[in-house]
Each structure stands twice: as structure tokens, then as C-alpha cells.
N, C-alpha and C. Protein backbone atom coordinates (compact mmCIF):
# COMPACT_ATOMS: atom_id res chain seq x y z
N UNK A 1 -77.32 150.76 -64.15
CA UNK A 1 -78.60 150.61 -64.85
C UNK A 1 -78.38 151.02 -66.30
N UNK A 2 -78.64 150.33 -67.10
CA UNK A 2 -78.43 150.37 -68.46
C UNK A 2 -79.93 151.35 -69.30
N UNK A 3 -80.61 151.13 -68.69
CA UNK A 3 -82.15 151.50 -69.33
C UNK A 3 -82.21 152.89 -68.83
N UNK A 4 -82.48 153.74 -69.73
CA UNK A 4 -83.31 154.53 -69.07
C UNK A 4 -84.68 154.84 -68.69
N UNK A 5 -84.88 155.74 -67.51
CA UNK A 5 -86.30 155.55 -66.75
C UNK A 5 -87.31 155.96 -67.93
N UNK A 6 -87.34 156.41 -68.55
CA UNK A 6 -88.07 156.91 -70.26
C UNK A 6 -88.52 155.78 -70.61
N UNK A 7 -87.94 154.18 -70.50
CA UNK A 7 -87.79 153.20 -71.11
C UNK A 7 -89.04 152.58 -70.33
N UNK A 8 -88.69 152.37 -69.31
CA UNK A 8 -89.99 152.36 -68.16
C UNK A 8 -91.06 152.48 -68.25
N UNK A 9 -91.12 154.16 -68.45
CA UNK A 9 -92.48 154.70 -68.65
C UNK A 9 -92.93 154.14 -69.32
N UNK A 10 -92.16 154.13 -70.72
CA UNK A 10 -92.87 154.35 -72.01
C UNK A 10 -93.80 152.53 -72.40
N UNK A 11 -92.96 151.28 -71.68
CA UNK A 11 -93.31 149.97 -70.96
C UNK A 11 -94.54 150.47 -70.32
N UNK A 12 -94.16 150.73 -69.46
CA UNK A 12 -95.71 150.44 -68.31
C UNK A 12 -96.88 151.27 -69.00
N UNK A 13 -96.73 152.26 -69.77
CA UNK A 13 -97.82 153.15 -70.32
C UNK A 13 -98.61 152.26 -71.52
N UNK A 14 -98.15 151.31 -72.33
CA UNK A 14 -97.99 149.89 -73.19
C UNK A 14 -99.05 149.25 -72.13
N UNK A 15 -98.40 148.90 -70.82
CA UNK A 15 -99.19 148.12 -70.46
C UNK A 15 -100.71 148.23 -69.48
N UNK A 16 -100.22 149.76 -69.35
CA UNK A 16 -101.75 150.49 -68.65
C UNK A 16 -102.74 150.44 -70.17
N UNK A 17 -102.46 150.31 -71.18
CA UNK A 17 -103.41 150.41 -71.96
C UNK A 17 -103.93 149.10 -72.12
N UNK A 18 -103.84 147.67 -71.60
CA UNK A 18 -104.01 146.49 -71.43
C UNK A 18 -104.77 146.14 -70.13
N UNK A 19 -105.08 147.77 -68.95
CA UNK A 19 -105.91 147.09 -68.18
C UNK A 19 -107.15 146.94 -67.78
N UNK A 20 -108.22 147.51 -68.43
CA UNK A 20 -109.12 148.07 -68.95
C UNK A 20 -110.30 146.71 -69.26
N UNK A 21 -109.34 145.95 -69.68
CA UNK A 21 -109.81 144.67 -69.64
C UNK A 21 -110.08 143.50 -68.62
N UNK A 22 -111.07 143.48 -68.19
CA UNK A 22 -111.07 142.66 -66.57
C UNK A 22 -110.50 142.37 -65.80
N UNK A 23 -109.61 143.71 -65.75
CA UNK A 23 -108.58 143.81 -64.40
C UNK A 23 -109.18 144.22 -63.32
N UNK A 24 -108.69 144.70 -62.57
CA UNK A 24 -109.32 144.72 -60.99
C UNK A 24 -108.54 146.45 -60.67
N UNK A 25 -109.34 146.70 -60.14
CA UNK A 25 -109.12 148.18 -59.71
C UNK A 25 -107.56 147.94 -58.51
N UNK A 26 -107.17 147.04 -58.05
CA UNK A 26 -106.14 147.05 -57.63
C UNK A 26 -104.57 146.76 -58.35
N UNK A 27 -105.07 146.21 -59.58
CA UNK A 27 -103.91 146.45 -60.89
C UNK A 27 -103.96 147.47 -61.41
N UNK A 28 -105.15 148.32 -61.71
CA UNK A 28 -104.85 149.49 -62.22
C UNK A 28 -104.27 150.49 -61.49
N UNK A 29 -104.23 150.10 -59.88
CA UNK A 29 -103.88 151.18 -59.38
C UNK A 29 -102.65 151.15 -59.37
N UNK A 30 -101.90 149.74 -59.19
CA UNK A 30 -100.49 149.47 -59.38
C UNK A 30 -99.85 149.73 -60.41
N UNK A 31 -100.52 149.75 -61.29
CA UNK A 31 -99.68 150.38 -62.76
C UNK A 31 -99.66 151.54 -63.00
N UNK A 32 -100.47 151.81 -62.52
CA UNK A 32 -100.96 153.93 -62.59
C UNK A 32 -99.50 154.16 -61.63
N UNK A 33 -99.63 153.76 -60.27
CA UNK A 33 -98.63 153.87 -59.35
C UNK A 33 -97.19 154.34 -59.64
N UNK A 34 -97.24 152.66 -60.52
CA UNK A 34 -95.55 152.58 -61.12
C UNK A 34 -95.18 153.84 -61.54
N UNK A 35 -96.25 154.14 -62.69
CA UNK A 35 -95.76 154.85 -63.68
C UNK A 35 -95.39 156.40 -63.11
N UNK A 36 -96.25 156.89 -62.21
CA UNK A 36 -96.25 157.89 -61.28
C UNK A 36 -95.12 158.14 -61.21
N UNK A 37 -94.40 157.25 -60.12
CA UNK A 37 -93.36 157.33 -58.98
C UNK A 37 -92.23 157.41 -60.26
N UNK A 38 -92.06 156.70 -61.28
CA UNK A 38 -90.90 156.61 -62.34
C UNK A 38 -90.80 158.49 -63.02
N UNK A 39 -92.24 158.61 -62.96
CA UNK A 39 -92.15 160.32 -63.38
C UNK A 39 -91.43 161.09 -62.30
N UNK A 40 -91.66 160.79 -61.38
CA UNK A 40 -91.22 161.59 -60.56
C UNK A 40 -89.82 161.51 -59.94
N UNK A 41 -89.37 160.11 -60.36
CA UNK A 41 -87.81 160.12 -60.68
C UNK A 41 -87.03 160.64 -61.73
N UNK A 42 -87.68 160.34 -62.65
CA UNK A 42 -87.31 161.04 -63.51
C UNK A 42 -87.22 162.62 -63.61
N UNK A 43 -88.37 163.35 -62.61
CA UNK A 43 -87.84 164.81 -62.66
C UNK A 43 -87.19 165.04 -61.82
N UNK A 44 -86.48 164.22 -60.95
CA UNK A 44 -85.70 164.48 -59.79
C UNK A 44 -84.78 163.12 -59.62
N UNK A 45 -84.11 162.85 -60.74
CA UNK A 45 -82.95 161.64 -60.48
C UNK A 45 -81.95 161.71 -59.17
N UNK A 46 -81.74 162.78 -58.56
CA UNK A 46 -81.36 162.67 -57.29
C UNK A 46 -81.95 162.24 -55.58
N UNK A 47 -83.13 162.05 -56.42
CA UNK A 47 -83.38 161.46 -54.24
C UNK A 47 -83.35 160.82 -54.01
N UNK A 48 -82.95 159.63 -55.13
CA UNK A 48 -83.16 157.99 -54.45
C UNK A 48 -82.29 157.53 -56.04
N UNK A 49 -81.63 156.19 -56.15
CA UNK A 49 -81.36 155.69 -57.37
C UNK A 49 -82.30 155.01 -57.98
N UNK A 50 -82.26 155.15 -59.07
CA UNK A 50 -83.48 153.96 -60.10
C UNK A 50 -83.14 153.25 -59.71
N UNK A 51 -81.83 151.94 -59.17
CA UNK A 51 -82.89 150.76 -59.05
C UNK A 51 -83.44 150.60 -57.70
N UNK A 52 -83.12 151.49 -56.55
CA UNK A 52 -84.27 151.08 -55.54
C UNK A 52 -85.86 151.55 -55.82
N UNK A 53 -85.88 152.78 -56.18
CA UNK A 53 -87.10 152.53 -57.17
C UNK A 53 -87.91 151.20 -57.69
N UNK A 54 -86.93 151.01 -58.64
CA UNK A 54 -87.86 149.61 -59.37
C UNK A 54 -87.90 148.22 -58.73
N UNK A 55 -86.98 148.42 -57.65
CA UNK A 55 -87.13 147.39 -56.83
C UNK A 55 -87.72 147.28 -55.78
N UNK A 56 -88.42 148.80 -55.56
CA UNK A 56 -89.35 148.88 -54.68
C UNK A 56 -90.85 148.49 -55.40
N UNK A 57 -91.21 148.94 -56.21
CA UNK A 57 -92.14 148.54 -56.97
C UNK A 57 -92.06 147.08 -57.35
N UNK A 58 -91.16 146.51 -57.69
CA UNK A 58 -90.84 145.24 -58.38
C UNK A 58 -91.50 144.55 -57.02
N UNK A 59 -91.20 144.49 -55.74
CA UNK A 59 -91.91 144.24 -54.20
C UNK A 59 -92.94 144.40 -54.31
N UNK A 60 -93.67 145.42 -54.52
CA UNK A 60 -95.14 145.78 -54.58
C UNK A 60 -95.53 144.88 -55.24
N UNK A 61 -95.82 144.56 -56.57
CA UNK A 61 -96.29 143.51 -57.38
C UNK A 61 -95.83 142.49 -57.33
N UNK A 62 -95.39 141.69 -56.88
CA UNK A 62 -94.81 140.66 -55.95
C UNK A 62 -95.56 140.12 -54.94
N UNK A 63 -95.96 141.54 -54.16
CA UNK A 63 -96.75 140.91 -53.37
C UNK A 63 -98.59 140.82 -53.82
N UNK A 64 -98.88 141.56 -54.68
CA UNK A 64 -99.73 141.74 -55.09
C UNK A 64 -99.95 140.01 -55.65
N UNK A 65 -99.22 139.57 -56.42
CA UNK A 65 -98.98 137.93 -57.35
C UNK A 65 -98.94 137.26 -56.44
N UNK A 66 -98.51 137.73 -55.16
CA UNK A 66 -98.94 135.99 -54.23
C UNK A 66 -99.91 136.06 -53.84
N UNK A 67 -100.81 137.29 -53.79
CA UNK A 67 -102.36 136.77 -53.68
C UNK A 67 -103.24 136.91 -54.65
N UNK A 68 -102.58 137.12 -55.64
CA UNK A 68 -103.70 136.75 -56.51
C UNK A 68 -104.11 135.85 -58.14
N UNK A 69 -105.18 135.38 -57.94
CA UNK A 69 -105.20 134.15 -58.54
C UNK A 69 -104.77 133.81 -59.40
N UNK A 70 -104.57 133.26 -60.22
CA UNK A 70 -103.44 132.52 -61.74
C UNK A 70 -104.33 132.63 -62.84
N UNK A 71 -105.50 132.61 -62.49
CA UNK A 71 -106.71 132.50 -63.94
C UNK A 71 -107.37 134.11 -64.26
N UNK A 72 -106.84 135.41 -63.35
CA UNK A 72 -107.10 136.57 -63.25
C UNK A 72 -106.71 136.72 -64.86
N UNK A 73 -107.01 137.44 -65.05
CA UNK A 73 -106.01 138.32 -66.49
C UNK A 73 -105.20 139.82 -65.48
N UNK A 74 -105.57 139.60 -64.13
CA UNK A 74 -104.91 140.88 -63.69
C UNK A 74 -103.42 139.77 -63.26
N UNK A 75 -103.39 138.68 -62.60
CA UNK A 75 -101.87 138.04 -62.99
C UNK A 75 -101.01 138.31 -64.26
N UNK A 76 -101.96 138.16 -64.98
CA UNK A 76 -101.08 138.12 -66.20
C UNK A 76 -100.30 139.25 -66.40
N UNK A 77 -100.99 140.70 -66.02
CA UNK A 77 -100.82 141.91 -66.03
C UNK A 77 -100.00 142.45 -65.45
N UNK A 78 -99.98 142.11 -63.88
CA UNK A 78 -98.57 142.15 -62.54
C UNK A 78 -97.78 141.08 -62.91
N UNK A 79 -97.62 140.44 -63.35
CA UNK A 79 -96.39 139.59 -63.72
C UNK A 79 -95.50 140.20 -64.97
N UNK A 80 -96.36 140.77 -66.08
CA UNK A 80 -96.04 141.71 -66.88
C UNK A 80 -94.86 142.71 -66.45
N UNK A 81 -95.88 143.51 -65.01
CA UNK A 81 -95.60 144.76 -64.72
C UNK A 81 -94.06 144.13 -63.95
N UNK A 82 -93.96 143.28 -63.21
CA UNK A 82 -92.83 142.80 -62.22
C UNK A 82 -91.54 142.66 -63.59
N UNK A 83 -92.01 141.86 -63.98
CA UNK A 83 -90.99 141.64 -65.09
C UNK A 83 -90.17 142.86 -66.25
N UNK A 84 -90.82 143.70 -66.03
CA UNK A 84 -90.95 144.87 -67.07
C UNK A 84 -89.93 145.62 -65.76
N UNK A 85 -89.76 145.65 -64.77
CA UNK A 85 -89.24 146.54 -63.38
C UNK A 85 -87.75 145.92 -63.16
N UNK A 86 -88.17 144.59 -63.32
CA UNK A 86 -86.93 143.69 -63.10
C UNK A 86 -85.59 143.37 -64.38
N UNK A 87 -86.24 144.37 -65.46
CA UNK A 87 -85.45 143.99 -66.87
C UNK A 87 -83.69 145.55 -66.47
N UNK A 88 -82.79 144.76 -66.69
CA UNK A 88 -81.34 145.96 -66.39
C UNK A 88 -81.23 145.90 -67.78
């Protein structure tokens, strides 16, 4: 992994400030989520490696995007967030 988890945060915190806007309480919770679980790797880089981490999350919003609709602005937002998880 080339990035560090700092890099992450400091991404998804960018994009929690984008959801505020007619997102759906189930994107905010996913981004709040992300950002959580990355803190908490980050204070403990030993219990698991970053990328199952972000590839656990990267799943989460994944599945979140196959159900939900294309004209949301919360798509726009989890596709954001997937892509932002999926960057080495």
C-alpha cells in the first residue's frame, strides 16, 4: 500500500462535508463509518492490514450502489466513497 491511512481520512472527511446535501441518512452513515474504522486502524495498524480494511469497506459501498438509484446525489457520493477506498 503506497498511501497512507492519513490519506484516507483526510479524502473521506472532504467528502463527509459533501453529504449534507440530499443524501440519505444511509450515506452518511457509510461515510461516517469509513472514516471511523480507518481511525481506528490507524491507532492500531496491527490487527488487520489496510488493505483488507479498505476492501472491506470498498464491499460495503458496493453494495450500497447496487441498490441505489443513479439520479440520487447519494450515488454520486458512494461511488466517490468506493473509488476513494479503491485508489493504491
Amino acid at each position: 500500500m503506497d498511501k497512507p491511512v492519513s490519506y484516507y481520512i483526510e479524502k473521506l472527511n472532504k467528502l463527509e462535508d459533501k453529504l449534507y446535501y440530499k443524501c440519505r441518512q444511509i450515506s452518511i452513515d457509510l461515510v461516517q463509518n469509513s472514516i471511523d474504522e480507518l481511525m481506528q486502524y490507524e491507532e492500531d495498524p496491527k490487527r488487520m492490514p489496510l488493505d483488507i480494511v479498505l476492501g472491506s469497506l470498498a464491499y460495503k459501498a458496493d453494495t450500497v450502489l447496487e441498490v441505489c438509484d443513479r439520479e440520487l446525489k447519494d450515488y454520486e457520493i458512494i461511488f466517490e466513497l468506493k473509488r476513494i477506498l479503491e485508489e493504491k
